[in-house]
PDB file of N, CA and C in Angstrom:
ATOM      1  N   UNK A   1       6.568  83.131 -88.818  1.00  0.00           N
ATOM      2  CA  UNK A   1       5.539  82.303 -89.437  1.00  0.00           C
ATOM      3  C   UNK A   1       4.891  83.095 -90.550  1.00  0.00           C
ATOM      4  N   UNK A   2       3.767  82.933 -90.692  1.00  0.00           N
ATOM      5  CA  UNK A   2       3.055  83.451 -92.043  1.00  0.00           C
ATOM      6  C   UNK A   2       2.332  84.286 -92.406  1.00  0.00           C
ATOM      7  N   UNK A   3       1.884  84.422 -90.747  1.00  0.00           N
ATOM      8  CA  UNK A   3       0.474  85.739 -89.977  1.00  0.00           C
ATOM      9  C   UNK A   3      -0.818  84.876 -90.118  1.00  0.00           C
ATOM     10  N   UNK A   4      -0.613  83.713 -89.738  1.00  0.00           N
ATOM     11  CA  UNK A   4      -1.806  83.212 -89.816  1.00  0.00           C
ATOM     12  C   UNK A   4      -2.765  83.654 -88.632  1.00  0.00           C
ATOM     13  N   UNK A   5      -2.399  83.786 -87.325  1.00  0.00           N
ATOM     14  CA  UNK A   5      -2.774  84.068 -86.266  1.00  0.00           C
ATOM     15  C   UNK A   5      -3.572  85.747 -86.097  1.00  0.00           C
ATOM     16  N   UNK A   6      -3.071  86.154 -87.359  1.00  0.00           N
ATOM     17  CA  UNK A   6      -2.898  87.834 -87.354  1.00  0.00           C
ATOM     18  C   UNK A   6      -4.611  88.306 -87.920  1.00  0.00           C
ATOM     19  N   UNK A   7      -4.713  86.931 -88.910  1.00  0.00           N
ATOM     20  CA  UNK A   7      -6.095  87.052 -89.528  1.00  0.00           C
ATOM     21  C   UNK A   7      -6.927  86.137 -89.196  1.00  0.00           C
ATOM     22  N   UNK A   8      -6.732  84.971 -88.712  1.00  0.00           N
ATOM     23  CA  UNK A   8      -7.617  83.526 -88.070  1.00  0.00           C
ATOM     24  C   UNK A   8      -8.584  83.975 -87.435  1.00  0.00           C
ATOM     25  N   UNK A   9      -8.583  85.039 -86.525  1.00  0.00           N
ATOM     26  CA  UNK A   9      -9.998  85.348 -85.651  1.00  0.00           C
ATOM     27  C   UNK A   9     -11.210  86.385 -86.820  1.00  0.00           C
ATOM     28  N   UNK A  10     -10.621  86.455 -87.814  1.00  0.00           N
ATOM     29  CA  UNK A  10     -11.745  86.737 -88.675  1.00  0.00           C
ATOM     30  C   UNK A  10     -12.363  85.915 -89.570  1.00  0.00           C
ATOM     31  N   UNK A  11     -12.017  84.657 -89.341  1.00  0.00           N
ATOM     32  CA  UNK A  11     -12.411  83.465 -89.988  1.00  0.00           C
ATOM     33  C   UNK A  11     -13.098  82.494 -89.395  1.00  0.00           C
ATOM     34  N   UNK A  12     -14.553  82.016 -89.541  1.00  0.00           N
ATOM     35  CA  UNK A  12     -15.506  81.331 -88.318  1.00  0.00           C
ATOM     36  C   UNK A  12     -14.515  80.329 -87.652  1.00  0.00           C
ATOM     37  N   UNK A  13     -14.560  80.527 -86.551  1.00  0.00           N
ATOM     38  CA  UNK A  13     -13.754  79.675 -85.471  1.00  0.00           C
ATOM     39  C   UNK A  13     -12.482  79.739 -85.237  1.00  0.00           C
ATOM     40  N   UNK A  14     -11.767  80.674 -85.973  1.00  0.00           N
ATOM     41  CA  UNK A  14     -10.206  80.627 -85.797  1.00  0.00           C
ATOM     42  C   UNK A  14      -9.850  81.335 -84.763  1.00  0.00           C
ATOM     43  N   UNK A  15     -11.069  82.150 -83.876  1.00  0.00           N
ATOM     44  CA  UNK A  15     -10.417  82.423 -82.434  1.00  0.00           C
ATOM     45  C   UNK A  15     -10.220  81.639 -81.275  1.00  0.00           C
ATOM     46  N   UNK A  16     -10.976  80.523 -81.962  1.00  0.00           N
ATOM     47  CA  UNK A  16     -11.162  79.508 -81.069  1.00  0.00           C
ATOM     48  C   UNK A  16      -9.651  78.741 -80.857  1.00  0.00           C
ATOM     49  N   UNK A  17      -8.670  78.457 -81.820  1.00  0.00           N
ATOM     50  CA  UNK A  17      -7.345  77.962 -81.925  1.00  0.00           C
ATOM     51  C   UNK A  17      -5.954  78.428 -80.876  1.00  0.00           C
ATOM     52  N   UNK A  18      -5.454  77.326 -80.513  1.00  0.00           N
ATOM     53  CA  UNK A  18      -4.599  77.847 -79.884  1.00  0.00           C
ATOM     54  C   UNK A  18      -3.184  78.400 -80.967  1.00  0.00           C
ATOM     55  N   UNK A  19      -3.033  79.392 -81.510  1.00  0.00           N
ATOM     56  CA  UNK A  19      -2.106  79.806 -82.305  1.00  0.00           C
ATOM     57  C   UNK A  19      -0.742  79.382 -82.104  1.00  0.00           C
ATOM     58  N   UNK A  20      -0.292  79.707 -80.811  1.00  0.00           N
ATOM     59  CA  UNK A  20       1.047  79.769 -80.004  1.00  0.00           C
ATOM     60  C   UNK A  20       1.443  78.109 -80.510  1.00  0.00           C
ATOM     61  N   UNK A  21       0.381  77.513 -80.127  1.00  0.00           N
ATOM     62  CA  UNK A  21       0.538  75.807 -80.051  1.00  0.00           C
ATOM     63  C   UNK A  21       0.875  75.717 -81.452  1.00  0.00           C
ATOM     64  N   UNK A  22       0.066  75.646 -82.463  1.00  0.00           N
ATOM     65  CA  UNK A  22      -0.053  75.712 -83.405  1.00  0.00           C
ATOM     66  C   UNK A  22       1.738  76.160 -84.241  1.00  0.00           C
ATOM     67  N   UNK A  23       1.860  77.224 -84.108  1.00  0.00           N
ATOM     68  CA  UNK A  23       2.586  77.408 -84.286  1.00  0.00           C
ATOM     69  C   UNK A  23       4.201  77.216 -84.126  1.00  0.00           C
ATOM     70  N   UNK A  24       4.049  76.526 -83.008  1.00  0.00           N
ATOM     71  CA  UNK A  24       5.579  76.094 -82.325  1.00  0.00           C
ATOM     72  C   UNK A  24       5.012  74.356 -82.825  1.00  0.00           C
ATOM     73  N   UNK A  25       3.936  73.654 -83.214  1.00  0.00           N
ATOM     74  CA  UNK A  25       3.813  72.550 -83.961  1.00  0.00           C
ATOM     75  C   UNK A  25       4.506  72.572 -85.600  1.00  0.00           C
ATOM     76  N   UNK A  26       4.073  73.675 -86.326  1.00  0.00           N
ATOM     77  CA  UNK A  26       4.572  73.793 -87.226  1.00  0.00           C
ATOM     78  C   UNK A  26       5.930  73.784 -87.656  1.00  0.00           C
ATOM     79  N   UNK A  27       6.381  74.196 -86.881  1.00  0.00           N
ATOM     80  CA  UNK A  27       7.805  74.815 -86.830  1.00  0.00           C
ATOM     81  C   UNK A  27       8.828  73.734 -86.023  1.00  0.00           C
ATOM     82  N   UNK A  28       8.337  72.651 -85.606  1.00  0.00           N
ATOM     83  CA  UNK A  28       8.945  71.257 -85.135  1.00  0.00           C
ATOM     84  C   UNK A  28       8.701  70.510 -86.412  1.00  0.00           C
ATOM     85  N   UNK A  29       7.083  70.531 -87.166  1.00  0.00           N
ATOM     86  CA  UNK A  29       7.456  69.519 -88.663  1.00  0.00           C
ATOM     87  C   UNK A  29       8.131  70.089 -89.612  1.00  0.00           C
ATOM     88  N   UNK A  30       8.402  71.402 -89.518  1.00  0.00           N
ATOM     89  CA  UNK A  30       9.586  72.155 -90.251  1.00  0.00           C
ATOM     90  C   UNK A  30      10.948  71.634 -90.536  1.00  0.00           C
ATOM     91  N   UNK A  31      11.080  71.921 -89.018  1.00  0.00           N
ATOM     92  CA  UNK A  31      12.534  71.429 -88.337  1.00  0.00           C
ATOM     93  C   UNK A  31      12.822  70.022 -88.939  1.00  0.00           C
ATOM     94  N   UNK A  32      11.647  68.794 -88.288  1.00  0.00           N
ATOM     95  CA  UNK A  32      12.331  67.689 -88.266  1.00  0.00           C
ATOM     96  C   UNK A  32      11.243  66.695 -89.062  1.00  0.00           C
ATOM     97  N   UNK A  33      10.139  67.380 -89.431  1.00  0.00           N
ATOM     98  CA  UNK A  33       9.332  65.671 -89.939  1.00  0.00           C
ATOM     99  C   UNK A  33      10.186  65.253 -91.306  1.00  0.00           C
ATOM    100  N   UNK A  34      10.951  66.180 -92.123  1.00  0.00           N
ATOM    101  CA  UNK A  34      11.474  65.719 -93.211  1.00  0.00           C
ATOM    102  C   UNK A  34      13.240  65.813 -92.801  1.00  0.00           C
ATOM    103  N   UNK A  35      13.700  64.421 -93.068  1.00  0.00           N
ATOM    104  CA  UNK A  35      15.541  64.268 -92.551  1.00  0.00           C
ATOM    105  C   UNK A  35      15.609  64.414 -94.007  1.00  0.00           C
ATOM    106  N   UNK A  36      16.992  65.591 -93.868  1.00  0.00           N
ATOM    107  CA  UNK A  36      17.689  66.027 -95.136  1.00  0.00           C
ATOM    108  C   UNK A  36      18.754  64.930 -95.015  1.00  0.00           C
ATOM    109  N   UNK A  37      18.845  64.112 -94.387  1.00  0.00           N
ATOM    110  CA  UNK A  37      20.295  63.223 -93.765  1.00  0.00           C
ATOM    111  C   UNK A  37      21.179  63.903 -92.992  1.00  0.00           C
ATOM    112  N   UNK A  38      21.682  63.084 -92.304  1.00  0.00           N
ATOM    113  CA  UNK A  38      22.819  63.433 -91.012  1.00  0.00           C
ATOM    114  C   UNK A  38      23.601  64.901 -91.543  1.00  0.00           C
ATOM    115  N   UNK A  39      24.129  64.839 -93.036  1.00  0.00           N
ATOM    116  CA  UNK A  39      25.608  65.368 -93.631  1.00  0.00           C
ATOM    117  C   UNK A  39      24.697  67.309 -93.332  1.00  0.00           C
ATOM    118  N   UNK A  40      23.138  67.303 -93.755  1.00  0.00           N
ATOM    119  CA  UNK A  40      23.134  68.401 -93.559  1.00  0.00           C
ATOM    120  C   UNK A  40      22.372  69.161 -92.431  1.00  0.00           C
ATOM    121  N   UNK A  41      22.530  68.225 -91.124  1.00  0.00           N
ATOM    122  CA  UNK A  41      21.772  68.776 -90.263  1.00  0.00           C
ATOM    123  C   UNK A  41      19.928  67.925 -90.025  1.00  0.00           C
ATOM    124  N   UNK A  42      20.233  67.534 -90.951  1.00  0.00           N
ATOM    125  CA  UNK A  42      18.312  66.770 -90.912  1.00  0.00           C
ATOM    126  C   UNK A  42      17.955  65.921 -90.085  1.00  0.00           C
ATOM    127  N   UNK A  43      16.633  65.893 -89.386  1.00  0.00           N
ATOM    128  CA  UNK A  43      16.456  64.923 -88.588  1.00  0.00           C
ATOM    129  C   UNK A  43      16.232  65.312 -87.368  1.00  0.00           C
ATOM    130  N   UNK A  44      15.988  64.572 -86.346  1.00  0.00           N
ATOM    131  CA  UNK A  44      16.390  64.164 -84.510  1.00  0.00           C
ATOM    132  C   UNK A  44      17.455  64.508 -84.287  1.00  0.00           C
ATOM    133  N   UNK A  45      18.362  65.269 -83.313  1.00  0.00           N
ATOM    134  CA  UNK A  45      19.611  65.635 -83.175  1.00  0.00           C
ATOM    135  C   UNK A  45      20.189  64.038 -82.513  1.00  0.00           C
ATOM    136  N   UNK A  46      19.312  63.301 -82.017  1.00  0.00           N
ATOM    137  CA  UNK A  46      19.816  62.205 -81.455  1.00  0.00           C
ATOM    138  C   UNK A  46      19.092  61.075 -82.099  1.00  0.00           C
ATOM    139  N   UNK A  47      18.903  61.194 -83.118  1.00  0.00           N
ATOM    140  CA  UNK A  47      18.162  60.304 -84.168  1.00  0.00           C
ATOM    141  C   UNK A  47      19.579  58.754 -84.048  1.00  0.00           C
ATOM    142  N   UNK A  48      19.191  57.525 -84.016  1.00  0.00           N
ATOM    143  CA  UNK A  48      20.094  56.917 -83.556  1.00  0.00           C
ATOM    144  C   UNK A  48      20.899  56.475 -84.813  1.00  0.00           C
ATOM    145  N   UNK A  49      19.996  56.839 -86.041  1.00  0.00           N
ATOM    146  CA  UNK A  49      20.543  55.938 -87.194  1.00  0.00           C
ATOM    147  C   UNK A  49      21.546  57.316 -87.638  1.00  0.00           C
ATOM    148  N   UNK A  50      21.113  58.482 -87.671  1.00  0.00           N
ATOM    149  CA  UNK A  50      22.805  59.633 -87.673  1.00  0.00           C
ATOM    150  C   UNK A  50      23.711  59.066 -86.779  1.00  0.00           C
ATOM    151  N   UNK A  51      23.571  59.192 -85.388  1.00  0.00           N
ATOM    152  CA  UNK A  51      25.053  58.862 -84.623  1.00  0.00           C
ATOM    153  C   UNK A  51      25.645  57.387 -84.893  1.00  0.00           C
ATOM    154  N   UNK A  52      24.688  56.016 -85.382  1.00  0.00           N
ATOM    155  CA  UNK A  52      25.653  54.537 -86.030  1.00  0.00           C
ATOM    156  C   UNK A  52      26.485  55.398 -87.347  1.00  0.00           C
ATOM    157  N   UNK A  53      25.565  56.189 -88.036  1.00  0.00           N
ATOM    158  CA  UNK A  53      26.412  56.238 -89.811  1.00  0.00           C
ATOM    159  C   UNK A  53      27.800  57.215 -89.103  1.00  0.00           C
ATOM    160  N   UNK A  54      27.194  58.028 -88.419  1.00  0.00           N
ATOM    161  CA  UNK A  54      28.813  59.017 -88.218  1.00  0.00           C
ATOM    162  C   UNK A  54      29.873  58.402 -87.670  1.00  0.00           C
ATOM    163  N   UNK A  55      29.479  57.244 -86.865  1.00  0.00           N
ATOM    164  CA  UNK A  55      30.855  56.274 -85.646  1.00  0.00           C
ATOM    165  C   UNK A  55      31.081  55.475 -86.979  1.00  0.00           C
ATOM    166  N   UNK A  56      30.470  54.981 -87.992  1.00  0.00           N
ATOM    167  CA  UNK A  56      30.741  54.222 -88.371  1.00  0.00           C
ATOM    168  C   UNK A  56      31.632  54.638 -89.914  1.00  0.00           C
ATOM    169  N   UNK A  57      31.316  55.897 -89.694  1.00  0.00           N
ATOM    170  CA  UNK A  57      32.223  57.125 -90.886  1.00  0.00           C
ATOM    171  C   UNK A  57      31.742  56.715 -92.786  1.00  0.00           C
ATOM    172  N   UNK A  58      30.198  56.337 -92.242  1.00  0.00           N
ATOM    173  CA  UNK A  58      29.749  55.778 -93.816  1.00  0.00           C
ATOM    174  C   UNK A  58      29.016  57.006 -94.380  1.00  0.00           C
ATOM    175  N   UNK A  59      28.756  57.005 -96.269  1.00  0.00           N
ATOM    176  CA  UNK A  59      27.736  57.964 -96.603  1.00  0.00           C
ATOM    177  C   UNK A  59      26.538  57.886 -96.507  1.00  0.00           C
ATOM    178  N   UNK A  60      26.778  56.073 -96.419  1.00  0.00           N
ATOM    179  CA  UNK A  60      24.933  56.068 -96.540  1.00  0.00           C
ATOM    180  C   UNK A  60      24.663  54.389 -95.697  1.00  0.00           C
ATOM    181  N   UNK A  61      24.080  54.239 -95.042  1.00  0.00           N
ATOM    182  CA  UNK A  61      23.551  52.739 -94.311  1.00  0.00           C
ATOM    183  C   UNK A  61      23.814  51.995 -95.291  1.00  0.00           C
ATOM    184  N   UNK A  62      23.291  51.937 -96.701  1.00  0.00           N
ATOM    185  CA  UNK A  62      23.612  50.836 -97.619  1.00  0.00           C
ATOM    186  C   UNK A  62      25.258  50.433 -97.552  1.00  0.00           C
ATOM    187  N   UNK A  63      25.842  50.807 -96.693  1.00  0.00           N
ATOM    188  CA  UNK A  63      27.605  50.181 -96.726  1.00  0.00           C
ATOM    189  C   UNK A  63      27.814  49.717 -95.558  1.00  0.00           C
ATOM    190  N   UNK A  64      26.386  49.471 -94.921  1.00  0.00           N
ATOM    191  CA  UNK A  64      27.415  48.577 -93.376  1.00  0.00           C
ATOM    192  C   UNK A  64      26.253  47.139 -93.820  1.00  0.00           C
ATOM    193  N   UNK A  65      27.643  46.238 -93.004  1.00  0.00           N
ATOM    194  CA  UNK A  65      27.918  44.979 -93.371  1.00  0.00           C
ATOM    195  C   UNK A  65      26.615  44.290 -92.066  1.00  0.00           C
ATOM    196  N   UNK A  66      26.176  44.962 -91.109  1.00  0.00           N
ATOM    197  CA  UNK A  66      25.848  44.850 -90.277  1.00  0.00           C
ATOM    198  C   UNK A  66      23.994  45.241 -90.549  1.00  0.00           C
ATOM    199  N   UNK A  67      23.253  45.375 -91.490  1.00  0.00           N
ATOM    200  CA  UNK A  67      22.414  46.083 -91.920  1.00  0.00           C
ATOM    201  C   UNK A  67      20.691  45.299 -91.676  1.00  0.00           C
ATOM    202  N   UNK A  68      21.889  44.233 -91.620  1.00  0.00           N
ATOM    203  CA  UNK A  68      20.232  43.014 -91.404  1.00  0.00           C
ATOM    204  C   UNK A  68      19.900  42.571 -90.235  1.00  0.00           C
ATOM    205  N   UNK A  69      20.747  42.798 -89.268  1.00  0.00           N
ATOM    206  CA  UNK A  69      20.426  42.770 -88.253  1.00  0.00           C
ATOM    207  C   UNK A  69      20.321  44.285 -87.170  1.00  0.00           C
ATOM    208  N   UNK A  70      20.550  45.071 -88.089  1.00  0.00           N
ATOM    209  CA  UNK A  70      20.398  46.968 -87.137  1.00  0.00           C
ATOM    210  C   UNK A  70      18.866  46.956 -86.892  1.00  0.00           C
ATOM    211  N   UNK A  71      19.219  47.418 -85.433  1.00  0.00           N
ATOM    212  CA  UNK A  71      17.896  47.889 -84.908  1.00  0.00           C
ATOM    213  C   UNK A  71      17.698  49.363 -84.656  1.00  0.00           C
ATOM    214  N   UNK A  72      18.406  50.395 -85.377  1.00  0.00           N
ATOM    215  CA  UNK A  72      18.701  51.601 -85.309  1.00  0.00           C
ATOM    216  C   UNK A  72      17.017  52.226 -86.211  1.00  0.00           C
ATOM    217  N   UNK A  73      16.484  50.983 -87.020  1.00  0.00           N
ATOM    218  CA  UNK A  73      15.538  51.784 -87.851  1.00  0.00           C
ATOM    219  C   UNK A  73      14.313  51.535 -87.347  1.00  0.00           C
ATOM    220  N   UNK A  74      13.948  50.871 -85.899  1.00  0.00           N
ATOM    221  CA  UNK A  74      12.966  50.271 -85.031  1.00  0.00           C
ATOM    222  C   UNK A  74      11.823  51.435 -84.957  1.00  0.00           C
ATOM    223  N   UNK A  75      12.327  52.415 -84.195  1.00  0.00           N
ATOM    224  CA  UNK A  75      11.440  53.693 -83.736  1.00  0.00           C
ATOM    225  C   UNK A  75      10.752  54.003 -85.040  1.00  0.00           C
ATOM    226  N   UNK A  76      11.226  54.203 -86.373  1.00  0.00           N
ATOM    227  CA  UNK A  76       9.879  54.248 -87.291  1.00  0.00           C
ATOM    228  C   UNK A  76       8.710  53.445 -87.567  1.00  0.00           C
ATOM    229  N   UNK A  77       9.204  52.020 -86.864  1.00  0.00           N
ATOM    230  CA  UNK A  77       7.663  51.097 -87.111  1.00  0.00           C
ATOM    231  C   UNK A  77       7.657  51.044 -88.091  1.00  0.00           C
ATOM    232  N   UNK A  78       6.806  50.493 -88.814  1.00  0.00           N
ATOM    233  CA  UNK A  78       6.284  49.772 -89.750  1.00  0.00           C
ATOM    234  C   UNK A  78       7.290  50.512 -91.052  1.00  0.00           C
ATOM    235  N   UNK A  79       7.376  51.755 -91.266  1.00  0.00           N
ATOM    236  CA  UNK A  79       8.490  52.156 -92.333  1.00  0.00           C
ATOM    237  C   UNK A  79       9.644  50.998 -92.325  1.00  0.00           C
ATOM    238  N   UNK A  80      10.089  50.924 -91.090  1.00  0.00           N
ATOM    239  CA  UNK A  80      11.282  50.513 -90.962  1.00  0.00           C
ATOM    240  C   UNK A  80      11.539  49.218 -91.825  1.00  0.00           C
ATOM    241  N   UNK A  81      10.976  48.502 -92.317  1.00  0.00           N
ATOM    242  CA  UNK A  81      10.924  47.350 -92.899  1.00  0.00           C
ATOM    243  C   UNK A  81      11.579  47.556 -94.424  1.00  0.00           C
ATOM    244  N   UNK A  82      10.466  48.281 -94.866  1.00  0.00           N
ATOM    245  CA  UNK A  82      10.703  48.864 -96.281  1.00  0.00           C
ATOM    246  C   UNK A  82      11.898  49.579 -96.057  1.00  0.00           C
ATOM    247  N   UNK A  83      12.038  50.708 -95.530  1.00  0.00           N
ATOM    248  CA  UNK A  83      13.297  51.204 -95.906  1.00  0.00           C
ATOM    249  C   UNK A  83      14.663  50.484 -95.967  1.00  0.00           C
ATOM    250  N   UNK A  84      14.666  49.403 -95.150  1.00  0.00           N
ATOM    251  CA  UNK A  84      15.702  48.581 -94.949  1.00  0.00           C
ATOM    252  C   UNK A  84      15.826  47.635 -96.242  1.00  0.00           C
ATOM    253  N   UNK A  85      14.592  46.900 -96.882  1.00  0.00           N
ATOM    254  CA  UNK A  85      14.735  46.508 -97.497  1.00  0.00           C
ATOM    255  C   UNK A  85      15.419  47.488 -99.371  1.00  0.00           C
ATOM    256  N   UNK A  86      15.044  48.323 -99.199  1.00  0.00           N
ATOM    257  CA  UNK A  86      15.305  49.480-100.146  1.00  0.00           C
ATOM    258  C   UNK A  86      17.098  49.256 -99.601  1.00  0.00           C
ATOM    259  N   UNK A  87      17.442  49.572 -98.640  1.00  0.00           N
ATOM    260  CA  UNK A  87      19.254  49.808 -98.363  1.00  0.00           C
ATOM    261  C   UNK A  87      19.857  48.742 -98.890  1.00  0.00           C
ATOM    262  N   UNK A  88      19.159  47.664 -98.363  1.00  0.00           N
ATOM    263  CA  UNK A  88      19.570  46.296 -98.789  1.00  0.00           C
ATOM    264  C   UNK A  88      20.148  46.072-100.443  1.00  0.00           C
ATOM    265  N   UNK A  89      18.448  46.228-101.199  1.00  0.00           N
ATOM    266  CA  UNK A  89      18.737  46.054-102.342  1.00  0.00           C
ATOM    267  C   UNK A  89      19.852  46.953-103.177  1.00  0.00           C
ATOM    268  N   UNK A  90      20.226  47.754-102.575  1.00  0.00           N
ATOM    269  CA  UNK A  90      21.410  49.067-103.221  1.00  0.00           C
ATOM    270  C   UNK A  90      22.474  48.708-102.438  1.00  0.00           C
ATOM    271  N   UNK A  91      22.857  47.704-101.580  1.00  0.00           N
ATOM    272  CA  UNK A  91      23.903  47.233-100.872  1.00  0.00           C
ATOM    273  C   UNK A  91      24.967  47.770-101.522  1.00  0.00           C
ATOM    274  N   UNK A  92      26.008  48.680-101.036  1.00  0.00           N
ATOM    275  CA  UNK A  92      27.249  49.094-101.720  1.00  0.00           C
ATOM    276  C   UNK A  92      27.416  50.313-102.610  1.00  0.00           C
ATOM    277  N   UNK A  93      26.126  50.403-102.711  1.00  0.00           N
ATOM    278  CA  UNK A  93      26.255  51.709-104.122  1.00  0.00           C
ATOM    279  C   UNK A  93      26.295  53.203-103.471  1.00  0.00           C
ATOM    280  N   UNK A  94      27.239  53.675-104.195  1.00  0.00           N
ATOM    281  CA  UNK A  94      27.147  55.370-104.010  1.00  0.00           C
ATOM    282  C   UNK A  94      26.306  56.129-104.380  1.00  0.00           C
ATOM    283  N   UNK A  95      26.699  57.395-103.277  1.00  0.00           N
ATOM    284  CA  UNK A  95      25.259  58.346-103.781  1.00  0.00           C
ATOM    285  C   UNK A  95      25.229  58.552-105.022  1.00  0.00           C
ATOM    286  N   UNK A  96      26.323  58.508-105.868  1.00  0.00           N
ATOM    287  CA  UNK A  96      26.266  59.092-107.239  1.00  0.00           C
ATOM    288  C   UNK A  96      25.530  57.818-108.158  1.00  0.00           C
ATOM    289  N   UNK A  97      25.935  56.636-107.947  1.00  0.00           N
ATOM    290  CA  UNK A  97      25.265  55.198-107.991  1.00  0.00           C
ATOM    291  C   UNK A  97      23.922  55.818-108.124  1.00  0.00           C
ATOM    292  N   UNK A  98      23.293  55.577-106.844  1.00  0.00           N
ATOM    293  CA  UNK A  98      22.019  55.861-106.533  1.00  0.00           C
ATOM    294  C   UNK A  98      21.838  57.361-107.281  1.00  0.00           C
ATOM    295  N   UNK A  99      21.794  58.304-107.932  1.00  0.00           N
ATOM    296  CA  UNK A  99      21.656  59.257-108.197  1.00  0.00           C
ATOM    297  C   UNK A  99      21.383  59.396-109.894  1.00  0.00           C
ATOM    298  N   UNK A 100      22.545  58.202-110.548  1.00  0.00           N
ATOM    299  CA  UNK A 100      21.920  57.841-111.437  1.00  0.00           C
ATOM    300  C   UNK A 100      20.984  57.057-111.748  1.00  0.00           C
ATOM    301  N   UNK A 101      20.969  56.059-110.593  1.00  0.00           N
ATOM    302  CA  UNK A 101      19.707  54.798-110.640  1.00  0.00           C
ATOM    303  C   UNK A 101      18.424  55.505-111.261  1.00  0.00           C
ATOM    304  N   UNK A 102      18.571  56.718-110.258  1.00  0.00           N
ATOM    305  CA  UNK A 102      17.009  57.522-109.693  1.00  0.00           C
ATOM    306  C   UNK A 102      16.738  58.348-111.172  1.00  0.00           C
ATOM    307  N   UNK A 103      17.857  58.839-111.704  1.00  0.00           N
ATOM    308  CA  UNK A 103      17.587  59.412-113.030  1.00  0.00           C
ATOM    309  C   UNK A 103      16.976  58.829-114.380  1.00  0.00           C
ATOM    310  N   UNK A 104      17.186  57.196-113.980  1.00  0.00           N
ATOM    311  CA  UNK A 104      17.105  56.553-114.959  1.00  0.00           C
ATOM    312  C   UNK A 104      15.327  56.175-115.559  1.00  0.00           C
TER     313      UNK A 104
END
């Protein structure tokens, strides 16, 4: 980590913190609050929308035919709407597609 723990008790109230906690928190939104996508490891190891794209041998959700009715994007709640609608509207396009879209 960073040594935050190393100097916190010289700072009003930072002895008060549980560091350990703290620290093994950090290091889970490290790990997983940001998905790099399935291809490089990102995410939930059992995140459900990696294991549909890998059975289903796609690059990206925007290529299954099946997209409007997946309930794979449920567990985010309320995201889940928008993002789907975002796959939707790029129905078919490649990352490189999408890569120039985004440049544009």
């Amino acid at each position: 980590m960073i040594g935050i723990k190393e100097w916190a008790h010289l700072v009003q109230e930072g002895s008060d913190l549980d560091w350990e906690e703290t620290e093994k928190t950090l290091n889970w939104m490290t790990k997983y609050a940001y998905c790099e996508g399935y291809e490089k490891g990102g995410g939930l190891p059992n995140c459900a929308i990696r294991i549909r794209i890998k059975e289903k041998e796609y690059d990206l959700c925007n290529m299954c035919s099946e997209l409007d009715d997946c309930t794979k994007f449920d567990w985010l709640g309320e995201g889940a709407a928008s993002l789907k609608q975002n796959l939707k509207e790029n129905i078919g396009k490649s990352k490189k597609d999408l890569v120039k879209q985004a440049q544009k």
